[in-house]
C-alpha atoms as a PDB file:
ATOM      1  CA  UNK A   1       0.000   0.000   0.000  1.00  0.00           C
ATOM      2  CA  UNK A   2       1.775   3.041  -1.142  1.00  0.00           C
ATOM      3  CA  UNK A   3       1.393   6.288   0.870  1.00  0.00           C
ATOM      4  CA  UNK A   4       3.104   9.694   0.681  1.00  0.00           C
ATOM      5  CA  UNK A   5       5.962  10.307   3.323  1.00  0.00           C
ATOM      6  CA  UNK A   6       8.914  11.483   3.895  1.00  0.00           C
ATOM      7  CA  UNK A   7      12.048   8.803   3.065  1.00  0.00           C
ATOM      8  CA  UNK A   8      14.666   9.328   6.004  1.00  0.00           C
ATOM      9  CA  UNK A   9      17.992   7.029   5.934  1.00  0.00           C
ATOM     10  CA  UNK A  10      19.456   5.988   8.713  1.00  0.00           C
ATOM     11  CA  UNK A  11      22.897   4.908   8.087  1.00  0.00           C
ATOM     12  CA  UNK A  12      26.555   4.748   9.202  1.00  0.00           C
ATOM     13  CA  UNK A  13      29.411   2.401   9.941  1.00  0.00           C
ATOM     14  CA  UNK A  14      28.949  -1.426  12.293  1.00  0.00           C
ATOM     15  CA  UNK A  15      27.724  -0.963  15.626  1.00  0.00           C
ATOM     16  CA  UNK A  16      26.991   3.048  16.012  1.00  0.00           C
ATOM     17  CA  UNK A  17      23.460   2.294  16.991  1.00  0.00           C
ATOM     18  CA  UNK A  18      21.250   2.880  13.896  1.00  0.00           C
ATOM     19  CA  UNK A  19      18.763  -0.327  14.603  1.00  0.00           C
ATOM     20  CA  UNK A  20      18.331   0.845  17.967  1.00  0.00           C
ATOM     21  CA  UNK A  21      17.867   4.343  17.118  1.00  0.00           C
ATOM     22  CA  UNK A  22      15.283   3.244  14.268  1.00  0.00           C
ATOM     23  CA  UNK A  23      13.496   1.473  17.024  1.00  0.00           C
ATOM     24  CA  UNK A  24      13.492   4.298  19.337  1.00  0.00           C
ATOM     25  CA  UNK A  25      11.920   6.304  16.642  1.00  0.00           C
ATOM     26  CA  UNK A  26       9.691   4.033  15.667  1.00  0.00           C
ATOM     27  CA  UNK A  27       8.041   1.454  18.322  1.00  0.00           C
ATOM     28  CA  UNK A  28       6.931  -0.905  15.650  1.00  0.00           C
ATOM     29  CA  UNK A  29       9.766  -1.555  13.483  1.00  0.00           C
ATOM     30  CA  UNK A  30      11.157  -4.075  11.565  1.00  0.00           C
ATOM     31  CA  UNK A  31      14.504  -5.573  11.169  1.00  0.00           C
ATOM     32  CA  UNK A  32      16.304  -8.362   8.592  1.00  0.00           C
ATOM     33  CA  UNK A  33      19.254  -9.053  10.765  1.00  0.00           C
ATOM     34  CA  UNK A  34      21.464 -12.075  11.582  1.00  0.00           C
ATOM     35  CA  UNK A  35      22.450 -12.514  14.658  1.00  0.00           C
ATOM     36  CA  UNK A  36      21.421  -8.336  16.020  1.00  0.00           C
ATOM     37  CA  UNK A  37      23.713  -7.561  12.987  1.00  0.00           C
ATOM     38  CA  UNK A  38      21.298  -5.629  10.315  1.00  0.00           C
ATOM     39  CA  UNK A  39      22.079  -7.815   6.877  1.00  0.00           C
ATOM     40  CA  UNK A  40      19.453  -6.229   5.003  1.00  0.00           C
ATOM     41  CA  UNK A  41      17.638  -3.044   6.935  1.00  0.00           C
ATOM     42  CA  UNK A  42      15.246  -1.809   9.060  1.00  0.00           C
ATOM     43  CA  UNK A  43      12.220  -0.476   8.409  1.00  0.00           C
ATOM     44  CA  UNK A  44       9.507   1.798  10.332  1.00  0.00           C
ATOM     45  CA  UNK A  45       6.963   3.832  10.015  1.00  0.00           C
ATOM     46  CA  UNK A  46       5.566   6.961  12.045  1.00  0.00           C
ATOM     47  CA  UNK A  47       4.033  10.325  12.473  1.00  0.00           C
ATOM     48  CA  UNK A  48       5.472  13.300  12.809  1.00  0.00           C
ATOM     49  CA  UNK A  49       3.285  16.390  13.132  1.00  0.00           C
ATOM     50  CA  UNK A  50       0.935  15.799  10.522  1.00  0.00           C
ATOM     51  CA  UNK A  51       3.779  14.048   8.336  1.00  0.00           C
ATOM     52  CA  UNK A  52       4.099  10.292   7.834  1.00  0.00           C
ATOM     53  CA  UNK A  53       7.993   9.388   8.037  1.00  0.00           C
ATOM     54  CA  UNK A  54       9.059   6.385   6.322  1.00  0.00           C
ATOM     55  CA  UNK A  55      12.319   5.177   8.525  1.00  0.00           C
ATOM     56  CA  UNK A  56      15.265   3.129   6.752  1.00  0.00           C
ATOM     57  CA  UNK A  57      18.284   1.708   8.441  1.00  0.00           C
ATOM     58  CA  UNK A  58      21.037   0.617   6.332  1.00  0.00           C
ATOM     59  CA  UNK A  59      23.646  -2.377   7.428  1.00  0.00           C
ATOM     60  CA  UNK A  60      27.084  -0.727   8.565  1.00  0.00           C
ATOM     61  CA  UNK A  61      29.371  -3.183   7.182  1.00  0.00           C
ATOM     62  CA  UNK A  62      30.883  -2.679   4.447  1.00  0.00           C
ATOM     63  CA  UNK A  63      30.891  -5.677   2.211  1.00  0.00           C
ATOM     64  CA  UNK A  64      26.860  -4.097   2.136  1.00  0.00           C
ATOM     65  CA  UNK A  65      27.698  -1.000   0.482  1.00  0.00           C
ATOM     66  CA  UNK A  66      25.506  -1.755  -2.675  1.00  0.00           C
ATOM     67  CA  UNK A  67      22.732  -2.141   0.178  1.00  0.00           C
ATOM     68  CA  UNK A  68      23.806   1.185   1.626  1.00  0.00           C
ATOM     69  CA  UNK A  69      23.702   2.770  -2.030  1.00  0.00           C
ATOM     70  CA  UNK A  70      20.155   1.119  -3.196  1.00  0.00           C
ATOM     71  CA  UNK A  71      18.085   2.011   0.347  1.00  0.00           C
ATOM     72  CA  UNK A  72      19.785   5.698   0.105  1.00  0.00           C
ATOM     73  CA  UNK A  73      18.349   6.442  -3.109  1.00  0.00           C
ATOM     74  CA  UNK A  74      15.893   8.844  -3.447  1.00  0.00           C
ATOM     75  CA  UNK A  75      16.162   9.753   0.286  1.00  0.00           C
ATOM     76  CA  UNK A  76      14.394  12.690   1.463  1.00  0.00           C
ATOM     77  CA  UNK A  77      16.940  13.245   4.934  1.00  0.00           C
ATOM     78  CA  UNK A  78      19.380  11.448   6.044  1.00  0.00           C
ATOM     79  CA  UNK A  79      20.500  10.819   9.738  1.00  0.00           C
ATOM     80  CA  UNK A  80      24.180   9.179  10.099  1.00  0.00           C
ATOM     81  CA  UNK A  81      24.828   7.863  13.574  1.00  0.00           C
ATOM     82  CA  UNK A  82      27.956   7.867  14.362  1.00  0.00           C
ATOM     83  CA  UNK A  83      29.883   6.064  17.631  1.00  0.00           C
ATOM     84  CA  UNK A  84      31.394   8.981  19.591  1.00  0.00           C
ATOM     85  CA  UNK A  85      33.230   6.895  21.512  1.00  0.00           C
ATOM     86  CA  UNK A  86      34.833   5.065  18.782  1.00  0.00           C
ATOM     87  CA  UNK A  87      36.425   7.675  16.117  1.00  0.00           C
ATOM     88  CA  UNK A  88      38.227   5.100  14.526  1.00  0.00           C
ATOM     89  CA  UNK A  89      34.934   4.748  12.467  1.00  0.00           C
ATOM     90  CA  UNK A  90      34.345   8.020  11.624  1.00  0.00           C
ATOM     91  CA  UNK A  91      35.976   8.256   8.243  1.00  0.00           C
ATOM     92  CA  UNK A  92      34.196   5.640   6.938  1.00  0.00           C
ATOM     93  CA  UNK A  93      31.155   7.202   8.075  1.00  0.00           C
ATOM     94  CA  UNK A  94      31.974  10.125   5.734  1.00  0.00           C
ATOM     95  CA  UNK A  95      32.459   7.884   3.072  1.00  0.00           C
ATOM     96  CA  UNK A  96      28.891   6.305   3.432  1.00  0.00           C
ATOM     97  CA  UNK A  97      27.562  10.165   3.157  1.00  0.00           C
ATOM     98  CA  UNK A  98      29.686  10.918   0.453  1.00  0.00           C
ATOM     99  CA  UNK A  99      30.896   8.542  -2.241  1.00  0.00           C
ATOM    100  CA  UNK A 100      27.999   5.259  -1.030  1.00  0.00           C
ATOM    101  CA  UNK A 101      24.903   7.536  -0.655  1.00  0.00           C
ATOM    102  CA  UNK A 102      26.276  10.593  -2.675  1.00  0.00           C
ATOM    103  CA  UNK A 103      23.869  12.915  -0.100  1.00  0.00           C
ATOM    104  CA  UNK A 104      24.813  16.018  -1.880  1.00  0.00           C
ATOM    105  CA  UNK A 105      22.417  18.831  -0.641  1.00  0.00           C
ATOM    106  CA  UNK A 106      20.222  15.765   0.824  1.00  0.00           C
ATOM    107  CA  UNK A 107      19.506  17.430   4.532  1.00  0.00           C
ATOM    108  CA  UNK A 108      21.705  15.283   6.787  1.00  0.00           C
ATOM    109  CA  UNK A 109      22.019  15.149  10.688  1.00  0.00           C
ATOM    110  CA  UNK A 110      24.975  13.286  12.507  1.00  0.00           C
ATOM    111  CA  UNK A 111      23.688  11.642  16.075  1.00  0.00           C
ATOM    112  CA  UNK A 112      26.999  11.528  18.074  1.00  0.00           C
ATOM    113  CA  UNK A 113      25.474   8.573  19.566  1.00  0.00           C
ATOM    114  CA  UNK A 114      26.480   6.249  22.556  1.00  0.00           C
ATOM    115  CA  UNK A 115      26.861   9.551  25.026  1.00  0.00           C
ATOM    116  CA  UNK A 116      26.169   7.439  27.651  1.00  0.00           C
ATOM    117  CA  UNK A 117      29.752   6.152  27.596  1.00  0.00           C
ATOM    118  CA  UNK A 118      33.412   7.145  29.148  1.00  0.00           C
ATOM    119  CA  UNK A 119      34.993   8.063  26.287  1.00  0.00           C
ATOM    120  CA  UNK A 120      32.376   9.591  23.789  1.00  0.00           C
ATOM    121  CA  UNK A 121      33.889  12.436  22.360  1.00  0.00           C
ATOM    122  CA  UNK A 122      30.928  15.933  22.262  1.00  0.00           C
ATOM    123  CA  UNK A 123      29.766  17.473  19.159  1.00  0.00           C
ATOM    124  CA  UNK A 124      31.799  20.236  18.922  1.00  0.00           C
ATOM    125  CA  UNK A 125      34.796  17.591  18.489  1.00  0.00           C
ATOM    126  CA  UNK A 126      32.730  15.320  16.224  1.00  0.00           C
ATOM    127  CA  UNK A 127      31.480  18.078  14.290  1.00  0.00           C
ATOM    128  CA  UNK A 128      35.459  19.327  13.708  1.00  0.00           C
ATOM    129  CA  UNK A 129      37.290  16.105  13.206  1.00  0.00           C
ATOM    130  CA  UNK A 130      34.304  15.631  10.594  1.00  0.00           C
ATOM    131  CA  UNK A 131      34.622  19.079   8.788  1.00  0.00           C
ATOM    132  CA  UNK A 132      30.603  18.656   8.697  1.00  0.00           C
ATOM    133  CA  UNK A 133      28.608  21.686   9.008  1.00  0.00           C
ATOM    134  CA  UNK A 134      25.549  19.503   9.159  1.00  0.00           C
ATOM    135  CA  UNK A 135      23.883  19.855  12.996  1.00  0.00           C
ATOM    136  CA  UNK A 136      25.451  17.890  15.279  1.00  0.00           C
ATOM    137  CA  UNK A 137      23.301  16.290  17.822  1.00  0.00           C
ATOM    138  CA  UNK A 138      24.294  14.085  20.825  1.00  0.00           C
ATOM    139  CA  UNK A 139      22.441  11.137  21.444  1.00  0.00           C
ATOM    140  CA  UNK A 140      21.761   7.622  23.463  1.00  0.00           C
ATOM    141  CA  UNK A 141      19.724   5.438  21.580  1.00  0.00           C
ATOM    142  CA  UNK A 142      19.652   3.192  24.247  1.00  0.00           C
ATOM    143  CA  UNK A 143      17.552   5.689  26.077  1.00  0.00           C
ATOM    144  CA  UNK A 144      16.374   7.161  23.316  1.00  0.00           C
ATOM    145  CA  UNK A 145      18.004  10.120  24.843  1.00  0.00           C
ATOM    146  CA  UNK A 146      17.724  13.777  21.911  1.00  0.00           C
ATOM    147  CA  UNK A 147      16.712  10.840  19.134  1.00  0.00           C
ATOM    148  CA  UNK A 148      13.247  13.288  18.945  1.00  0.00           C
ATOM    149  CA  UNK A 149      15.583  16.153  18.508  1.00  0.00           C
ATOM    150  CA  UNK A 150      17.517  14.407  15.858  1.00  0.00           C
ATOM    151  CA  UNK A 151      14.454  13.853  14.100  1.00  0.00           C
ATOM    152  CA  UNK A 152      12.480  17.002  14.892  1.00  0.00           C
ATOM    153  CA  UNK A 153      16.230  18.838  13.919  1.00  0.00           C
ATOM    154  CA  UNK A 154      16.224  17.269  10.408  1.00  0.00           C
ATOM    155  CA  UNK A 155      12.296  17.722   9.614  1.00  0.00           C
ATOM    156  CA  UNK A 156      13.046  21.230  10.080  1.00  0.00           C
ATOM    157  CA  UNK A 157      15.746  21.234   7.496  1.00  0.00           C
ATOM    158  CA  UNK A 158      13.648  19.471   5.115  1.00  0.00           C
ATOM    159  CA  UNK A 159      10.638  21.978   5.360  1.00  0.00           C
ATOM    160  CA  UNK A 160      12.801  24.576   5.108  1.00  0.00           C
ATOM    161  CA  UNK A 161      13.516  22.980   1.507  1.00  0.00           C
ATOM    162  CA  UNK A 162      10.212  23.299   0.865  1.00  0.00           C
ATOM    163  CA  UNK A 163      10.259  19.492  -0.149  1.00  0.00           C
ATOM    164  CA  UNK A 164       7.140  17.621  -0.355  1.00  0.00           C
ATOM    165  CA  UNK A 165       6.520  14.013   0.705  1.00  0.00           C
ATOM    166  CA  UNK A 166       6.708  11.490  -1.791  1.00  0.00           C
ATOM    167  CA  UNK A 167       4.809   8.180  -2.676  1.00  0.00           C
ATOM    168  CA  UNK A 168       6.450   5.364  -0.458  1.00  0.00           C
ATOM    169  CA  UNK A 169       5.497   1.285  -0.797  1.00  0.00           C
ATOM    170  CA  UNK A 170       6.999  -0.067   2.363  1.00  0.00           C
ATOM    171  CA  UNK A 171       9.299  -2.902   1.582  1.00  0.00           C
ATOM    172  CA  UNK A 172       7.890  -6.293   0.545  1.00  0.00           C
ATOM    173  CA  UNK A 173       9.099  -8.548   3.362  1.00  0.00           C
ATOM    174  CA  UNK A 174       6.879  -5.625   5.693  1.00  0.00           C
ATOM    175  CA  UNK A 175       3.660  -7.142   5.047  1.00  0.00           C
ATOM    176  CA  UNK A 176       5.494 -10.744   4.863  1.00  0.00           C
ATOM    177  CA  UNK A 177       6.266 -10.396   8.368  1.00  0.00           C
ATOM    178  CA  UNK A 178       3.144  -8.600   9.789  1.00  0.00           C
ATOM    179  CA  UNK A 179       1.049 -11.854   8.181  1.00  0.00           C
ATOM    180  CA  UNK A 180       3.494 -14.470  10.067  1.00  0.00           C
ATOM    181  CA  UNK A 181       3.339 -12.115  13.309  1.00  0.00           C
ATOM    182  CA  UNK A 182      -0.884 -12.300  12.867  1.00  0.00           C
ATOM    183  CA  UNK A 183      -0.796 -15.992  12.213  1.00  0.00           C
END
């Protein structure tokens, strides 16, 4: 059933937290995952305002780049979660924004995520070692600590656009799994 909604990507490099951070978005989401490692994506769906948001996660591994590049097509927004207490990964998670997705202008937020830790480096220090002028926002998915503000952050940017929603079909294996669930 195809409705009109914004597309949002979710994306960045193994382990920063974009499942979780889907799910703390969106209660009723879906995952294809081996193992809690996303092989395929993650889906949701969910209001915001009077906007319907259509919610894909991408895998963060690599070898799953041509997954990266075919879910980040045609993306309305694009939030790339990044582990801010592991910087080791943030150059690759440039390279997802850059050369896998090719954002261009696509209105991007970074979610320093995993603030909850020791080490996690703040925004202002993401946001430089990045050389992103894209809002910075620090999060805990866990908690599901600023994920709203992530969100509410990049809707803004998007209006501002003056984009309209487009006509979404929610992945096959959606209904798939809803029909199993029911049975």
């Amino acid at each position: 059933m195809e409705k009109n909604a914004y597309k949002i990507v979710v994306t960045g490099p193994y382990a920063a937290g974009k499942s979780t951070l889907v799910r703390s978005l969106c209660k009723d989401s879906l995952s294809i995952d081996s193992q809690g490692t996303t092989v395929v994506m993650d889906y949701g769906m969910r209001r915001y305002q009077e906007m319907d948001i259509a919610l894909f996660g991408t895998p963060g591994q690599q070898r799953f780049n041509f997954m990266i590049e075919i879910i980040g097509k045609d993306a309305d927004g694009i939030i790339l979660v990044i582990d801010s207490a592991y910087p080791e990964t943030w150059p690759y998670a440039m390279t997802i924004l850059k050369e896998v997705i090719r954002a261009g202008n696509t209105p991007c937020v970074v979610c320093a995520n995993k603030q909850d830790l020791p080490n996690a480096q703040p925004s202002q220090v993401v946001m430089g070692t990045l050389g992103t002028e894209n809002p910075v926002i620090e999060t805990v998915a866990l908690t599901g600590k600023n994920v709203e503000v992530a969100l509410e952050t990049l809707m803004k940017i998007i209006e501002e656009t003056g984009k309209k929603p487009s006509p979404i079909t929610p992945p096959k294996f959606v209904s798939k799994i809803k029909k199993d669930v029911e049975n």
